[in-house]
Protein backbone atom coordinates (compact mmCIF):
# COMPACT_ATOMS: atom_id res chain seq x y z
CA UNK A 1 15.63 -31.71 -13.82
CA UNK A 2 13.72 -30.90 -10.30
CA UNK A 3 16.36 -28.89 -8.12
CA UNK A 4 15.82 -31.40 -4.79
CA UNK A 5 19.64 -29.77 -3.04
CA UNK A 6 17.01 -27.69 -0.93
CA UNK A 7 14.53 -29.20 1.85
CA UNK A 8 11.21 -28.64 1.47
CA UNK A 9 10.82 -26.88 4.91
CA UNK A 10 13.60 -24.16 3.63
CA UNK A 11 10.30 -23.21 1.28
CA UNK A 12 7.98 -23.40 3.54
CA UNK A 13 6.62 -26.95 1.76
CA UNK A 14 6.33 -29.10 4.10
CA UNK A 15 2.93 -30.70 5.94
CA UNK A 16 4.46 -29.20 9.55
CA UNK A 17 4.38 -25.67 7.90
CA UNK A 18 1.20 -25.87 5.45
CA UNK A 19 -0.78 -27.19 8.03
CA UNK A 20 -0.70 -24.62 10.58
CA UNK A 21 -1.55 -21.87 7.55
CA UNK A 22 -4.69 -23.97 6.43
CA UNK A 23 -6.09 -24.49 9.78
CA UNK A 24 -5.99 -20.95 10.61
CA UNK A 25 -7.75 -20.41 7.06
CA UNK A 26 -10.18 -22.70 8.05
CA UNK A 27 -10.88 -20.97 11.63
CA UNK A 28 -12.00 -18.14 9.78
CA UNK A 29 -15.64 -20.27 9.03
CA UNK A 30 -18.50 -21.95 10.81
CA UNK A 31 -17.65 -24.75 12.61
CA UNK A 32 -19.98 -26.82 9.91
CA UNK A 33 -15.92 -26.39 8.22
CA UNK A 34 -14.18 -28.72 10.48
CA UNK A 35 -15.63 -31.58 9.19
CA UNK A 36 -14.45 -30.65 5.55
CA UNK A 37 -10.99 -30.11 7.01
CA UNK A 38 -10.50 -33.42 9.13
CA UNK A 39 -12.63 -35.73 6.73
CA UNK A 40 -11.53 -34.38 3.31
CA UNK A 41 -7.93 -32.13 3.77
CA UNK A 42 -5.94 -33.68 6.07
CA UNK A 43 -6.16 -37.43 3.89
CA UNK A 44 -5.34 -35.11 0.90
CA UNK A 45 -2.34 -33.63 2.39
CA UNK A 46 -0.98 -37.29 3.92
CA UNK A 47 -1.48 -38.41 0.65
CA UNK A 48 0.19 -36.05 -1.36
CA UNK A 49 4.08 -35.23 -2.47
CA UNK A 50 4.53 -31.32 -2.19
CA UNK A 51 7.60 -30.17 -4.21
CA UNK A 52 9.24 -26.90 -5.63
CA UNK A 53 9.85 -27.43 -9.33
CA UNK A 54 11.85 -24.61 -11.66
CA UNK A 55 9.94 -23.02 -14.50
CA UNK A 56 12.06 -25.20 -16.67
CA UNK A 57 10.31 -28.43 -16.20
CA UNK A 58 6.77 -27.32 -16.40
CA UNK A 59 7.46 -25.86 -19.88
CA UNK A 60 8.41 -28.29 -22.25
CA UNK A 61 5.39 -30.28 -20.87
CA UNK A 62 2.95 -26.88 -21.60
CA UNK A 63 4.35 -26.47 -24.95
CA UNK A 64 7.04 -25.02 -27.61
CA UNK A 65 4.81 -21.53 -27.46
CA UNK A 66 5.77 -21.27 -23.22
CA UNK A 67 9.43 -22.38 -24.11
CA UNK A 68 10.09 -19.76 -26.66
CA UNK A 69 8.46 -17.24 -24.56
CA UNK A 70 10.24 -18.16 -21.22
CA UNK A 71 14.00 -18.27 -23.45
CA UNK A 72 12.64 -14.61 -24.47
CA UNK A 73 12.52 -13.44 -20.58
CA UNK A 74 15.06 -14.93 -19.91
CA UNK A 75 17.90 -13.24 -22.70
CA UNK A 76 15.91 -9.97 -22.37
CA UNK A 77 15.99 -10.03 -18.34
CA UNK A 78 19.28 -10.55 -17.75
CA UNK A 79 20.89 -8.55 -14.53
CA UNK A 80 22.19 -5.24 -16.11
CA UNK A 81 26.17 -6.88 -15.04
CA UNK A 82 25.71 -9.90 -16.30
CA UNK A 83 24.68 -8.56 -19.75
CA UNK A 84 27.51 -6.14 -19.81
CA UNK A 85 29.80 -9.11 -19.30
CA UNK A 86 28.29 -11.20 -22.66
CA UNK A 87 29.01 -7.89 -24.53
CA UNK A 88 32.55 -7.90 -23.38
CA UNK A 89 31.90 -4.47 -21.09
């Protein structure tokens, strides 16, 4: 169940945002670094999807031990009002 209500470039996950980040990165080096970053980066961002996912659906695909765990956090985390409200308080 991937949560796509929100536009990537609300996260900051979009190619006109992550671009501007990795080419400053990339500033930081020698010049020898361009090359990497023109021949090898900027096909691998055209060609890939960047997404936001909730924790939700990457655990049942890391394993029962992750989904237990996560439940755990997730009953024993709760916002101080919202478990006073499941206790009837």
């Amino acid at each position: 169940m991937t949560n796509t209500s929100t536009p990537n470039h609300f996260w900051g996950l979009d190619e006109a945002t992550i671009l501007p980040h990795c080419e400053n990165r990339i500033n930081v080096y020698d010049e020898g670094e361009d090359k990497w970053f023109n021949g090898r980066f900027l096909p691998t961002l055209e060609l890939m999807t960047i997404d936001a996912l909730p924790w939700e659906d990457l655990l049942a695909p890391a394993g029962p031990a992750y989904l237990a765990f996560y439940q755990h956090c997730v009953q024993f985390n709760q916002p101080h009002s919202v478990a006073l409200a499941k206790n009837g308080l």
